[in-house]
PDB file of N, CA and C in Angstrom:
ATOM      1  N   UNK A   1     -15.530 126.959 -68.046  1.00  0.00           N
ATOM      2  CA  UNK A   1     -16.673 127.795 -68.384  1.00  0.00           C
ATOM      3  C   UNK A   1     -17.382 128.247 -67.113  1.00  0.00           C
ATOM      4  N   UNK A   2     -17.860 129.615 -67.083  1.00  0.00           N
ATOM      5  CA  UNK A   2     -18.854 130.093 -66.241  1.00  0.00           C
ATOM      6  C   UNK A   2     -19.657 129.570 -66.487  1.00  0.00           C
ATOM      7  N   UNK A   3     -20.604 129.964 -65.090  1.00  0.00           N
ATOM      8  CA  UNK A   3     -22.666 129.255 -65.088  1.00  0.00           C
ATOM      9  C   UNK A   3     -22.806 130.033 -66.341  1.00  0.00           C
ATOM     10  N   UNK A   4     -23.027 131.034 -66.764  1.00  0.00           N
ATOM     11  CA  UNK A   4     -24.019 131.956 -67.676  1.00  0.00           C
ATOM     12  C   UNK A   4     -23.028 131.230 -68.954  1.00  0.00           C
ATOM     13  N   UNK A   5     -22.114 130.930 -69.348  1.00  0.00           N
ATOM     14  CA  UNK A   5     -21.583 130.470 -70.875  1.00  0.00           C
ATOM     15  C   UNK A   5     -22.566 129.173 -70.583  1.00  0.00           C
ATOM     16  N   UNK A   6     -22.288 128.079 -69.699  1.00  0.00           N
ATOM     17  CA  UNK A   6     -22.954 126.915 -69.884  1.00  0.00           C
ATOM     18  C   UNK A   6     -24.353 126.898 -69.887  1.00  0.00           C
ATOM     19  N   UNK A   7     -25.487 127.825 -69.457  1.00  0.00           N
ATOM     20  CA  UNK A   7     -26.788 128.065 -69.768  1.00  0.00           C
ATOM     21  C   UNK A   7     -26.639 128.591 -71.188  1.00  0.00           C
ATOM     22  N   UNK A   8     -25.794 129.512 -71.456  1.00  0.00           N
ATOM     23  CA  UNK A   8     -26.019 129.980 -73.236  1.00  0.00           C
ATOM     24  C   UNK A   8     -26.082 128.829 -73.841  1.00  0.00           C
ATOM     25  N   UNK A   9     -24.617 128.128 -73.510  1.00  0.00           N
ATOM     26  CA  UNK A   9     -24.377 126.825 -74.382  1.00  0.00           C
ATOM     27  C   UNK A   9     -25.584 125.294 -74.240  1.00  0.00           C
ATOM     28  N   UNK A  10     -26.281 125.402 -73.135  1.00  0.00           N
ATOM     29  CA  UNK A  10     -27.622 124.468 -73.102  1.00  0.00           C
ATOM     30  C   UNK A  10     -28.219 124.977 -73.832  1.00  0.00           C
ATOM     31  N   UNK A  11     -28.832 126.486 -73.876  1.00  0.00           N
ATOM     32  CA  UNK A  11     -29.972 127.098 -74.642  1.00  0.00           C
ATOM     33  C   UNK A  11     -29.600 126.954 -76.240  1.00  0.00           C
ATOM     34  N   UNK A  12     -28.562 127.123 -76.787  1.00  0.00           N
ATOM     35  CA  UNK A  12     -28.211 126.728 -78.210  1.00  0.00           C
ATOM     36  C   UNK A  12     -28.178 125.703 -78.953  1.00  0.00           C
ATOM     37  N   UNK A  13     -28.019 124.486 -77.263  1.00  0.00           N
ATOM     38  CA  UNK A  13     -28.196 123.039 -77.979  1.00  0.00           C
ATOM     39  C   UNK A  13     -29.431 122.390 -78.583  1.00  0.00           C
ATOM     40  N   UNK A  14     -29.314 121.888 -79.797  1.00  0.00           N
ATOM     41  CA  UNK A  14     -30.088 121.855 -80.208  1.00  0.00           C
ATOM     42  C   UNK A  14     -31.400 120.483 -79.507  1.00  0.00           C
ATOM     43  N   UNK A  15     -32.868 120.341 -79.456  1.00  0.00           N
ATOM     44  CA  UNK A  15     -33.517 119.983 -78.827  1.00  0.00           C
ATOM     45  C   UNK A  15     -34.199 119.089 -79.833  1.00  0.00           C
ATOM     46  N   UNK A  16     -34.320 117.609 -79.485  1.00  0.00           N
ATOM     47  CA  UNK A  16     -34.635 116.561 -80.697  1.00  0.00           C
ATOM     48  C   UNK A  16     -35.845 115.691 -80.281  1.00  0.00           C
ATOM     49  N   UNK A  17     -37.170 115.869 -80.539  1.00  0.00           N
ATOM     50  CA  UNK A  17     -37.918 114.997 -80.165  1.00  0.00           C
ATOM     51  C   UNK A  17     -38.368 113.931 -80.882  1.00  0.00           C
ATOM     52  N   UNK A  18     -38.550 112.725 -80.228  1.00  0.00           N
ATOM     53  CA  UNK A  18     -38.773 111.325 -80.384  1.00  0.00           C
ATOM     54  C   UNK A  18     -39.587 110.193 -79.987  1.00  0.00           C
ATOM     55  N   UNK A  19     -39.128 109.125 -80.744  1.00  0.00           N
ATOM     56  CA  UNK A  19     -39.795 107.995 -80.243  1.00  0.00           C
ATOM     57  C   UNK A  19     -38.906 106.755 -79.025  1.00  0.00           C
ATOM     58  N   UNK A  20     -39.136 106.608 -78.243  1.00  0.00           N
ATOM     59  CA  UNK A  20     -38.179 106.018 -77.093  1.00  0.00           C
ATOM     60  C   UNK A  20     -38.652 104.350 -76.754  1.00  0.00           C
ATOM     61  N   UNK A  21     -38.102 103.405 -76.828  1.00  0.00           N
ATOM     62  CA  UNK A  21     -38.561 102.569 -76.269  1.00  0.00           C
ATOM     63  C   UNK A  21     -37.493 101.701 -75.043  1.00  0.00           C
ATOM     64  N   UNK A  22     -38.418 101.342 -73.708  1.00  0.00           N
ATOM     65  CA  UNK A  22     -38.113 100.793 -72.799  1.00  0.00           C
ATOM     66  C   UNK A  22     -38.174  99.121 -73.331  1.00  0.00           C
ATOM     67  N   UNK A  23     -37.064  98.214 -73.257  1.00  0.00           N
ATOM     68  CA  UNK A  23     -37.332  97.029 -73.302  1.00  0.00           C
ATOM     69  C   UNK A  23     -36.602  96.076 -72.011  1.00  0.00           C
ATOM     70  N   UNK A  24     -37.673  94.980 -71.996  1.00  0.00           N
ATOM     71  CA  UNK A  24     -37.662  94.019 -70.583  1.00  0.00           C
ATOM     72  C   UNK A  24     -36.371  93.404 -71.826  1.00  0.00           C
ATOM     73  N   UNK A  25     -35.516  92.917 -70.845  1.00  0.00           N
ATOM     74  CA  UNK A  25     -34.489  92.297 -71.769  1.00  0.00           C
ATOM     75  C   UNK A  25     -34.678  90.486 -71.509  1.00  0.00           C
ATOM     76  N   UNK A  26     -35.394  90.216 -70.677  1.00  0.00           N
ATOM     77  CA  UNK A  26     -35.551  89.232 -70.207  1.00  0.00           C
ATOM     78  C   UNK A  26     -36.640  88.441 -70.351  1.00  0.00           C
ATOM     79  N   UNK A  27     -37.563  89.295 -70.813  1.00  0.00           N
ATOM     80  CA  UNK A  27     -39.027  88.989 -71.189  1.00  0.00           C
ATOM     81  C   UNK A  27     -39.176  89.725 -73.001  1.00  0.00           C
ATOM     82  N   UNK A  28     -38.522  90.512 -73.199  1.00  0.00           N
ATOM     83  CA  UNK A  28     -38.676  91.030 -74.607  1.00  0.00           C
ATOM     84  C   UNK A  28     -39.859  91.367 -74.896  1.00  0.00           C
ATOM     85  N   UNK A  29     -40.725  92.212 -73.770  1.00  0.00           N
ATOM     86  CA  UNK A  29     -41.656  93.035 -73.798  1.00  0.00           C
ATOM     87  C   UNK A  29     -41.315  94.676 -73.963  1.00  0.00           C
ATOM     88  N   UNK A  30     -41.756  95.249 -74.570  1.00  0.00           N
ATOM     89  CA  UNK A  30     -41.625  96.625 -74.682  1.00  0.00           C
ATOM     90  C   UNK A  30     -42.483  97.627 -73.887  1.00  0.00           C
ATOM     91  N   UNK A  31     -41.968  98.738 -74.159  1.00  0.00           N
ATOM     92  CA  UNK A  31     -42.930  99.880 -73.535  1.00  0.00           C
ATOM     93  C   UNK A  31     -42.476 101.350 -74.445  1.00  0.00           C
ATOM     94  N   UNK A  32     -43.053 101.987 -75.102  1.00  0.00           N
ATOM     95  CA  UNK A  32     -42.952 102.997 -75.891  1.00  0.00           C
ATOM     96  C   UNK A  32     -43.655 104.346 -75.953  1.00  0.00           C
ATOM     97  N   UNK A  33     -42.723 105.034 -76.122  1.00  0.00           N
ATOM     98  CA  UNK A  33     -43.535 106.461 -76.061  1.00  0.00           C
ATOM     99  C   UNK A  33     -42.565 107.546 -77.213  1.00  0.00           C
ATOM    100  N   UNK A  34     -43.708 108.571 -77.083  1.00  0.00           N
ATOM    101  CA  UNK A  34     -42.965 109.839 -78.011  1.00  0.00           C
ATOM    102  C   UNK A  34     -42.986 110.754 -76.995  1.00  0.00           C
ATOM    103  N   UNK A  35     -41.676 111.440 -77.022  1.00  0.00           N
ATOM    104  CA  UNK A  35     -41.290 112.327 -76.403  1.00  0.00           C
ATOM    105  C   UNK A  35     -40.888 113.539 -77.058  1.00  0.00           C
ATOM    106  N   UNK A  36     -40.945 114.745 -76.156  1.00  0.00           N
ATOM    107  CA  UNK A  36     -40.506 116.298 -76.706  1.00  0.00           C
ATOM    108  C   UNK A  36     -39.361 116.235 -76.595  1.00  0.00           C
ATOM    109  N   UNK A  37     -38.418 115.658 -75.597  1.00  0.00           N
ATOM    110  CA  UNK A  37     -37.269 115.934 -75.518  1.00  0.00           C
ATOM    111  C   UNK A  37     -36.646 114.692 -75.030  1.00  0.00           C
ATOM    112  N   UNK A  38     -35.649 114.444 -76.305  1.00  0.00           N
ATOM    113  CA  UNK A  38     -34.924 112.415 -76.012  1.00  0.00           C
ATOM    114  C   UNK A  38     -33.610 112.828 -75.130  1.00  0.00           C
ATOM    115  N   UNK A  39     -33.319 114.227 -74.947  1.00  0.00           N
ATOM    116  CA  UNK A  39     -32.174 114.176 -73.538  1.00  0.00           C
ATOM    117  C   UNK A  39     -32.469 113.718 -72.735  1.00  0.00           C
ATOM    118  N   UNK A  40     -31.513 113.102 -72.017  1.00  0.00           N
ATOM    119  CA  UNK A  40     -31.725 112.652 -70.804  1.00  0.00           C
ATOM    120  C   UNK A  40     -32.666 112.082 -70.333  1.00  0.00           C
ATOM    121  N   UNK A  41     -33.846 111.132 -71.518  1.00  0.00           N
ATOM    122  CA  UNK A  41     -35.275 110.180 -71.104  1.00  0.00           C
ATOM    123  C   UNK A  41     -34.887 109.590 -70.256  1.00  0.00           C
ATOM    124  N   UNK A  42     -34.009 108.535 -70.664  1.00  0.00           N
ATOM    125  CA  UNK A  42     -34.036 107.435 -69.667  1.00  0.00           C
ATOM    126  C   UNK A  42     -33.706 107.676 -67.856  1.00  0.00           C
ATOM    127  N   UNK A  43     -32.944 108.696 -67.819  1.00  0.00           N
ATOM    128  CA  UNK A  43     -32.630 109.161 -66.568  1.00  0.00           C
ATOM    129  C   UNK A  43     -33.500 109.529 -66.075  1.00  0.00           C
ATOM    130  N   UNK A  44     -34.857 110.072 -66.728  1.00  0.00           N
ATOM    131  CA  UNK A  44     -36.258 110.229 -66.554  1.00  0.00           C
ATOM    132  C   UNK A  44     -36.863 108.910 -66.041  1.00  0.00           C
ATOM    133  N   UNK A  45     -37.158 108.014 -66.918  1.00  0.00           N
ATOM    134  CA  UNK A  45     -37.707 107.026 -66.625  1.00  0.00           C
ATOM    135  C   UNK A  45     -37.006 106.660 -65.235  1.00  0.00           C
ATOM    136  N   UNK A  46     -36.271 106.394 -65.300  1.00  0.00           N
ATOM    137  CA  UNK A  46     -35.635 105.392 -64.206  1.00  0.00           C
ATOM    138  C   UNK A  46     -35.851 106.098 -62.869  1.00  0.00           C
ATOM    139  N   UNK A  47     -35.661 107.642 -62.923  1.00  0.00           N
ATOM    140  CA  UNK A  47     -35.752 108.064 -61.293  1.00  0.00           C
ATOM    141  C   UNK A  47     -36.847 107.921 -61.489  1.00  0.00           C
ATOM    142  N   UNK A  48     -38.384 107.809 -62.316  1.00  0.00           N
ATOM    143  CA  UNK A  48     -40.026 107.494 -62.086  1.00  0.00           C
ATOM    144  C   UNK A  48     -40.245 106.311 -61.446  1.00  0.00           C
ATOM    145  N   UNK A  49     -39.443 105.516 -62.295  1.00  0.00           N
ATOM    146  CA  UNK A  49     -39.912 103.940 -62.127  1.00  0.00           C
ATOM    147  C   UNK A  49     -39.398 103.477 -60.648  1.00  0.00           C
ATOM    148  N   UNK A  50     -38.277 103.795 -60.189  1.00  0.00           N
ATOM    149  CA  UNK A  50     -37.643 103.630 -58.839  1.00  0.00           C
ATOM    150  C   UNK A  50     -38.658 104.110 -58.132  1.00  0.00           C
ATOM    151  N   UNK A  51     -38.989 105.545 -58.491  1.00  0.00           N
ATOM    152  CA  UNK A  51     -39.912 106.131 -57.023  1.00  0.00           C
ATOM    153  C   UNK A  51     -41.338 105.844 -57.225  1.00  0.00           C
ATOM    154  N   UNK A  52     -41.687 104.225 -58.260  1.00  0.00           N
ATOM    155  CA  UNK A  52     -42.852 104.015 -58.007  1.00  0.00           C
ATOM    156  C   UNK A  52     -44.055 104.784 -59.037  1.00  0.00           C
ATOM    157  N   UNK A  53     -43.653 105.906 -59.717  1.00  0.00           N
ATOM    158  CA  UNK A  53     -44.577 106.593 -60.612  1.00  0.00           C
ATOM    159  C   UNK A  53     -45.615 105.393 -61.153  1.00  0.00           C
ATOM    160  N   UNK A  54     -44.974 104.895 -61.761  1.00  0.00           N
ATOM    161  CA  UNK A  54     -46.537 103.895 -62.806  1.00  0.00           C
ATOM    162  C   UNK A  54     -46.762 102.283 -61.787  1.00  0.00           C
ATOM    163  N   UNK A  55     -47.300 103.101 -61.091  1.00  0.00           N
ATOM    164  CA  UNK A  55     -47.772 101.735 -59.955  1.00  0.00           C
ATOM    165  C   UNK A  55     -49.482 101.278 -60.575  1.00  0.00           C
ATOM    166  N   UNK A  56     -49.324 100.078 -60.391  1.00  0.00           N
ATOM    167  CA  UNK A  56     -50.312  99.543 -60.978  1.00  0.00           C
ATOM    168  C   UNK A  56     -50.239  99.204 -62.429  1.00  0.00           C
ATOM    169  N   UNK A  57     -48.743  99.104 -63.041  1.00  0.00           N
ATOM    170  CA  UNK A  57     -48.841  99.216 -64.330  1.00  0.00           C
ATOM    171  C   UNK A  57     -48.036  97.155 -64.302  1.00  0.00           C
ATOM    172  N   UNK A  58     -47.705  96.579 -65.249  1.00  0.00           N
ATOM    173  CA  UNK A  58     -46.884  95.491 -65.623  1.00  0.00           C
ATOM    174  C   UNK A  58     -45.660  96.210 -66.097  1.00  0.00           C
ATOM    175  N   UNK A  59     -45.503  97.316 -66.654  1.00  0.00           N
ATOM    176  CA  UNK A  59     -43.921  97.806 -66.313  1.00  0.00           C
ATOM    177  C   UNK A  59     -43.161  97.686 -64.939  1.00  0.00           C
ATOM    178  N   UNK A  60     -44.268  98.636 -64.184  1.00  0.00           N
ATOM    179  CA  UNK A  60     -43.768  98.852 -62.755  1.00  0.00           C
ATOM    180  C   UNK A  60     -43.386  97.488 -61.786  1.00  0.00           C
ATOM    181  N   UNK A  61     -44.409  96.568 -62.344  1.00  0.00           N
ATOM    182  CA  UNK A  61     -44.207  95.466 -61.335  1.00  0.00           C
ATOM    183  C   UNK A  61     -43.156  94.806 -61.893  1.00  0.00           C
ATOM    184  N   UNK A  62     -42.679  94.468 -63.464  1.00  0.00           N
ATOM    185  CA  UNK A  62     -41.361  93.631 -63.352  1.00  0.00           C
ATOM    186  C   UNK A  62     -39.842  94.778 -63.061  1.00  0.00           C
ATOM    187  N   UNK A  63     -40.258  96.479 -62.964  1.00  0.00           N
ATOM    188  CA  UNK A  63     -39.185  96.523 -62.857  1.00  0.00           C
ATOM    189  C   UNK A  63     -38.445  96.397 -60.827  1.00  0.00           C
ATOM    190  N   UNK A  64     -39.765  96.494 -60.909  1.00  0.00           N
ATOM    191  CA  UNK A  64     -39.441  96.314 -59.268  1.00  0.00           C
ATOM    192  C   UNK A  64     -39.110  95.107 -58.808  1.00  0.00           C
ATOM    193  N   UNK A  65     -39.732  93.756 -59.810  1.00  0.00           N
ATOM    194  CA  UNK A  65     -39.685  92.127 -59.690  1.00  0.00           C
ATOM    195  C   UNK A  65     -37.877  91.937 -59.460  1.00  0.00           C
ATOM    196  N   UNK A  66     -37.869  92.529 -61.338  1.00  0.00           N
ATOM    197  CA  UNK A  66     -36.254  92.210 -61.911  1.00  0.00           C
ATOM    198  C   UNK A  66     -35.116  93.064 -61.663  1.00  0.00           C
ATOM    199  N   UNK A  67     -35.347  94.159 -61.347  1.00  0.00           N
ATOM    200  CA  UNK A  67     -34.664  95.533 -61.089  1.00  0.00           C
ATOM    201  C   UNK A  67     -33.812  95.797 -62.268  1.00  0.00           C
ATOM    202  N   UNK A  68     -33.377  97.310 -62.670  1.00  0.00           N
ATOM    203  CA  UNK A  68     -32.932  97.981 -63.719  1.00  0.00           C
ATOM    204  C   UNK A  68     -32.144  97.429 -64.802  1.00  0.00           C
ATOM    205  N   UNK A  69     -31.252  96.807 -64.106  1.00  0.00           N
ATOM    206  CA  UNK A  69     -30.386  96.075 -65.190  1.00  0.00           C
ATOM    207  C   UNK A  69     -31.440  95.037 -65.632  1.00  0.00           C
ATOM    208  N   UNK A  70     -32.340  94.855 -65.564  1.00  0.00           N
ATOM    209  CA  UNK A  70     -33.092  93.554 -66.671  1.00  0.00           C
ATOM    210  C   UNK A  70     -33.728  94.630 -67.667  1.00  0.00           C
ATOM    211  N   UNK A  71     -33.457  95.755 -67.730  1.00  0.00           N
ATOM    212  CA  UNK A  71     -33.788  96.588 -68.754  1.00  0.00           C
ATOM    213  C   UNK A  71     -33.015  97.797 -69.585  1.00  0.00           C
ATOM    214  N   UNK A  72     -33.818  98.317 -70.996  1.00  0.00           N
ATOM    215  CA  UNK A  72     -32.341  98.589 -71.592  1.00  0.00           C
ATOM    216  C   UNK A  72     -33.391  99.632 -72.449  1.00  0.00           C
ATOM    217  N   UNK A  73     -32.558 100.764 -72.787  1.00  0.00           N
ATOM    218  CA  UNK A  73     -33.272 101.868 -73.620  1.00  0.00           C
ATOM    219  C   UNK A  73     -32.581 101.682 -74.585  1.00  0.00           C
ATOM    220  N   UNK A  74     -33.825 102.495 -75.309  1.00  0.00           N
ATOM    221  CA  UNK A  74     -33.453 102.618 -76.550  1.00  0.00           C
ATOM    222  C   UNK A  74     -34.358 104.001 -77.572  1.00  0.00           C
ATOM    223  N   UNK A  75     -34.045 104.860 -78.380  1.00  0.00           N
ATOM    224  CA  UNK A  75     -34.351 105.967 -79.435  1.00  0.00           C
ATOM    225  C   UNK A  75     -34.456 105.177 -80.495  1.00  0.00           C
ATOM    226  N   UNK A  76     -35.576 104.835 -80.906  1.00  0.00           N
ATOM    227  CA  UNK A  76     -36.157 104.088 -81.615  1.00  0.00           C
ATOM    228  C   UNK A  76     -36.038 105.209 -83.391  1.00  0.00           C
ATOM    229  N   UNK A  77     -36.581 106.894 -83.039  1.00  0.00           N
ATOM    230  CA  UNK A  77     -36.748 107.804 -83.792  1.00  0.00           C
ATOM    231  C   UNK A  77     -36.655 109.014 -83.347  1.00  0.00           C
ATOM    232  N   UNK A  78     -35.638 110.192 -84.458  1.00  0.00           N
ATOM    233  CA  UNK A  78     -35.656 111.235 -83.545  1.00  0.00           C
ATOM    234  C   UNK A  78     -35.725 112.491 -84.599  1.00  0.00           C
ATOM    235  N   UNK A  79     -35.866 113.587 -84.202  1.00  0.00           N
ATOM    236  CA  UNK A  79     -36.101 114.491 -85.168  1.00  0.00           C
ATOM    237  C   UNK A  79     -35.698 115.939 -84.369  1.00  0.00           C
ATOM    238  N   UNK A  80     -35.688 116.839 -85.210  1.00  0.00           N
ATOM    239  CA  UNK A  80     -34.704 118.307 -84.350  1.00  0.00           C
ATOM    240  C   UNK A  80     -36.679 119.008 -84.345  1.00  0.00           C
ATOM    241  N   UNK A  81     -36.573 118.975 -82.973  1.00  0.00           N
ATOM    242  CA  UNK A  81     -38.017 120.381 -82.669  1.00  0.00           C
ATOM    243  C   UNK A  81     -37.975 121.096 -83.487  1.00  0.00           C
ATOM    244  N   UNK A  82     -37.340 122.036 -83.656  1.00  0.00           N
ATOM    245  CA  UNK A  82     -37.404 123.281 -84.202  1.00  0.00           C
ATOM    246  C   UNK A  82     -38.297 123.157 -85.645  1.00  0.00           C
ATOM    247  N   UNK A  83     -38.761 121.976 -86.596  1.00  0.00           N
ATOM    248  CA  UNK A  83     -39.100 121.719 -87.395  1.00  0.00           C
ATOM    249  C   UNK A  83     -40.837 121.857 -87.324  1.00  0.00           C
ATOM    250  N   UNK A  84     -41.349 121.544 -86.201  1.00  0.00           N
ATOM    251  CA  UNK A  84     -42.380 121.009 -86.043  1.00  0.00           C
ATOM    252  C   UNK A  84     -43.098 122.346 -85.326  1.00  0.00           C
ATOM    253  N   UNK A  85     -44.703 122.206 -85.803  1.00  0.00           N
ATOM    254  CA  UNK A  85     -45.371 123.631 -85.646  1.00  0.00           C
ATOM    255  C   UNK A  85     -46.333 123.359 -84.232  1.00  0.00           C
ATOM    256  N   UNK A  86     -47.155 122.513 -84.450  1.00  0.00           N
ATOM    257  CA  UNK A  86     -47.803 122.003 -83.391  1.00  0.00           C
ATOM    258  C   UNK A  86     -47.199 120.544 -82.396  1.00  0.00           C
ATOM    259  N   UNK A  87     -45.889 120.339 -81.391  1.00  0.00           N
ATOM    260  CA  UNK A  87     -45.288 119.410 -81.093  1.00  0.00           C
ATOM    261  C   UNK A  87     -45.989 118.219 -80.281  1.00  0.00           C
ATOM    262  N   UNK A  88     -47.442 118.814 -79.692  1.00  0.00           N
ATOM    263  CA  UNK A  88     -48.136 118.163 -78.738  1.00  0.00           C
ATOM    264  C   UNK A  88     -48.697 116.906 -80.128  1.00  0.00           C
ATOM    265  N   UNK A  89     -49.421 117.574 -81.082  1.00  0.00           N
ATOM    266  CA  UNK A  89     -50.073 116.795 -81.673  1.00  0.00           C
ATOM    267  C   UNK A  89     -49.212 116.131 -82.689  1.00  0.00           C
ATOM    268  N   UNK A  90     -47.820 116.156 -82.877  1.00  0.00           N
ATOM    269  CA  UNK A  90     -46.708 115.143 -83.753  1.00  0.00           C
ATOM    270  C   UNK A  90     -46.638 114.163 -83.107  1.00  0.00           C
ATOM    271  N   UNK A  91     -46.818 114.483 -81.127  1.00  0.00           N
ATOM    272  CA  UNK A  91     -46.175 113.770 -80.468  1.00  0.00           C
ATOM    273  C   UNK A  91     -47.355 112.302 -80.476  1.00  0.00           C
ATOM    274  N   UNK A  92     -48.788 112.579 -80.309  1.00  0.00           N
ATOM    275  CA  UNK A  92     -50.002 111.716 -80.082  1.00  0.00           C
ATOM    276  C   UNK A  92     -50.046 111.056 -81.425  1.00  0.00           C
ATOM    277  N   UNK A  93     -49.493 111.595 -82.517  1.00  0.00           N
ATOM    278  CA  UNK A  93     -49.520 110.426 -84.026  1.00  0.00           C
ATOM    279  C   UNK A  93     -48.695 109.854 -84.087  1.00  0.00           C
ATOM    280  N   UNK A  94     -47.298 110.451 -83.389  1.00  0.00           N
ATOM    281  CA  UNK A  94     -46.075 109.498 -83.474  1.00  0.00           C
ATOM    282  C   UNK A  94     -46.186 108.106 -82.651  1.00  0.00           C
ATOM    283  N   UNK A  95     -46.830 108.793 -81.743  1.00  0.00           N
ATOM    284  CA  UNK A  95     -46.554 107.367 -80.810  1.00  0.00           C
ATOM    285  C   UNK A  95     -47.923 106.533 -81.016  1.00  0.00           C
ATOM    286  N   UNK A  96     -49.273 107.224 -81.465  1.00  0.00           N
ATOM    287  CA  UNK A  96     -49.844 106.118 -82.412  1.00  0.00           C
ATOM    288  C   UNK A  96     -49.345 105.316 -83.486  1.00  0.00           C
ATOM    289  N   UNK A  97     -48.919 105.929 -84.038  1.00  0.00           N
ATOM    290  CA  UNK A  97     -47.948 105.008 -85.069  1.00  0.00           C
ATOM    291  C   UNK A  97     -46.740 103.677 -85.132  1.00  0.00           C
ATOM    292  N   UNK A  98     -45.999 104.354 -83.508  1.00  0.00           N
ATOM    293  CA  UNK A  98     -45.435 103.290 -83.179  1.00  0.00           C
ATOM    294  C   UNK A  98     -46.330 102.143 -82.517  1.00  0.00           C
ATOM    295  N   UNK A  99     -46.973 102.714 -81.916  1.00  0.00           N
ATOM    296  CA  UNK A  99     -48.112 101.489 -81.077  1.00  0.00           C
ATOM    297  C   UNK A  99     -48.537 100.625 -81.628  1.00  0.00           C
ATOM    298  N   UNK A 100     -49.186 101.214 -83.102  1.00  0.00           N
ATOM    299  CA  UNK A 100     -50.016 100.455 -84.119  1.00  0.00           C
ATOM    300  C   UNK A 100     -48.352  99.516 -84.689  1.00  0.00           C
ATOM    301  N   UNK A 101     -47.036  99.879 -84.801  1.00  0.00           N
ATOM    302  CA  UNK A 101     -46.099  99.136 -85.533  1.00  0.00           C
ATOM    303  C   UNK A 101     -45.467  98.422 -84.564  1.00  0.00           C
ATOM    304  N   UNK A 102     -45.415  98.437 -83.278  1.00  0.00           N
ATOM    305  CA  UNK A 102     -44.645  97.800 -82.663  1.00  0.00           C
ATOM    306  C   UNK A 102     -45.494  96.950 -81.300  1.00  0.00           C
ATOM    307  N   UNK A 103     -46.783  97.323 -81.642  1.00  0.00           N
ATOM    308  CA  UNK A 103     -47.836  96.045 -80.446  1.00  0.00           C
ATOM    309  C   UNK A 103     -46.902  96.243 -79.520  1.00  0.00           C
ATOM    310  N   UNK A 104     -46.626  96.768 -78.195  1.00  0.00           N
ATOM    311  CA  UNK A 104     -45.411  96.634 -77.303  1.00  0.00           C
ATOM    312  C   UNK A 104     -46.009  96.089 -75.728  1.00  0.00           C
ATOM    313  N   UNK A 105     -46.175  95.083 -75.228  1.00  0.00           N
ATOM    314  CA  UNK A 105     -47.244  94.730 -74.221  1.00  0.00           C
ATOM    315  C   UNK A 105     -46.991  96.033 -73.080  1.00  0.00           C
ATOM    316  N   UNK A 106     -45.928  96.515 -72.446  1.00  0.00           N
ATOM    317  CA  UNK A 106     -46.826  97.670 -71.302  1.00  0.00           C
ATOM    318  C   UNK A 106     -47.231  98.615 -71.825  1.00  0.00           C
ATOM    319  N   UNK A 107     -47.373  98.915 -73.264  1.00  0.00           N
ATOM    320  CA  UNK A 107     -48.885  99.869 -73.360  1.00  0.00           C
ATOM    321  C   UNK A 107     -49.927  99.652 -73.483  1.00  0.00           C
ATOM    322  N   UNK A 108     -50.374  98.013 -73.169  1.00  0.00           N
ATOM    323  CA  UNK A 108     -51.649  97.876 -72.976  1.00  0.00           C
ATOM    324  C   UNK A 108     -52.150  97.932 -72.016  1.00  0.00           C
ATOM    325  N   UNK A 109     -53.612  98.286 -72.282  1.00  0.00           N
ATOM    326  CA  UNK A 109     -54.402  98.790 -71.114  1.00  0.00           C
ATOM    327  C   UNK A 109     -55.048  97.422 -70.256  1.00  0.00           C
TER     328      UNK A 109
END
């Protein structure tokens, strides 16, 4: 395939937003969020967490303690965008919802 078929063929794929959770595998603490787009999260997370993004957090410090492999993703919930009218505000009830169902200790403040 050419560049321009494989941009058509990204732009057609379809785009699924969700609920994601990070778990300490070693501690069986969580960390959870809702996301617009569950492609490629974790590859997200991980180049953040390496370069330090959530410093000052108890995520950040065991993943830097234990390093990557003591942790493990996971798509907890997922749903196709295209459904949803306002995505910002699905996204702030969804992940209230999980918060309130899954108590996950690094989202506490």
């Amino acid at each position: 395939m050419n560049k321009k078929d494989l941009i058509q063929q990204y732009k057609l794929t379809p785009t699924f937003y969700g609920v994601i959770q990070i778990k300490n595998d070693q501690t069986g603490q969580l960390f959870i969020d809702a996301v617009p787009n569950i492609h490629n999260r974790w590859g997200y997370y991980q180049t953040n967490l390496n370069n330090h993004f959530y410093h000052d957090t108890a995520l950040q410090a065991d993943w830097d303690r234990l390093g990557a492999d003591a942790f493990s993703y996971r798509v907890l919930w997922k749903k196709d965008a295209t459904d949803v009218i306002n995505l910002r505000h699905k996204l702030k009830d969804l992940k209230q919802e999980w918060l309130e169902k899954c108590h996950p200790a690094y989202n506490q403040n």
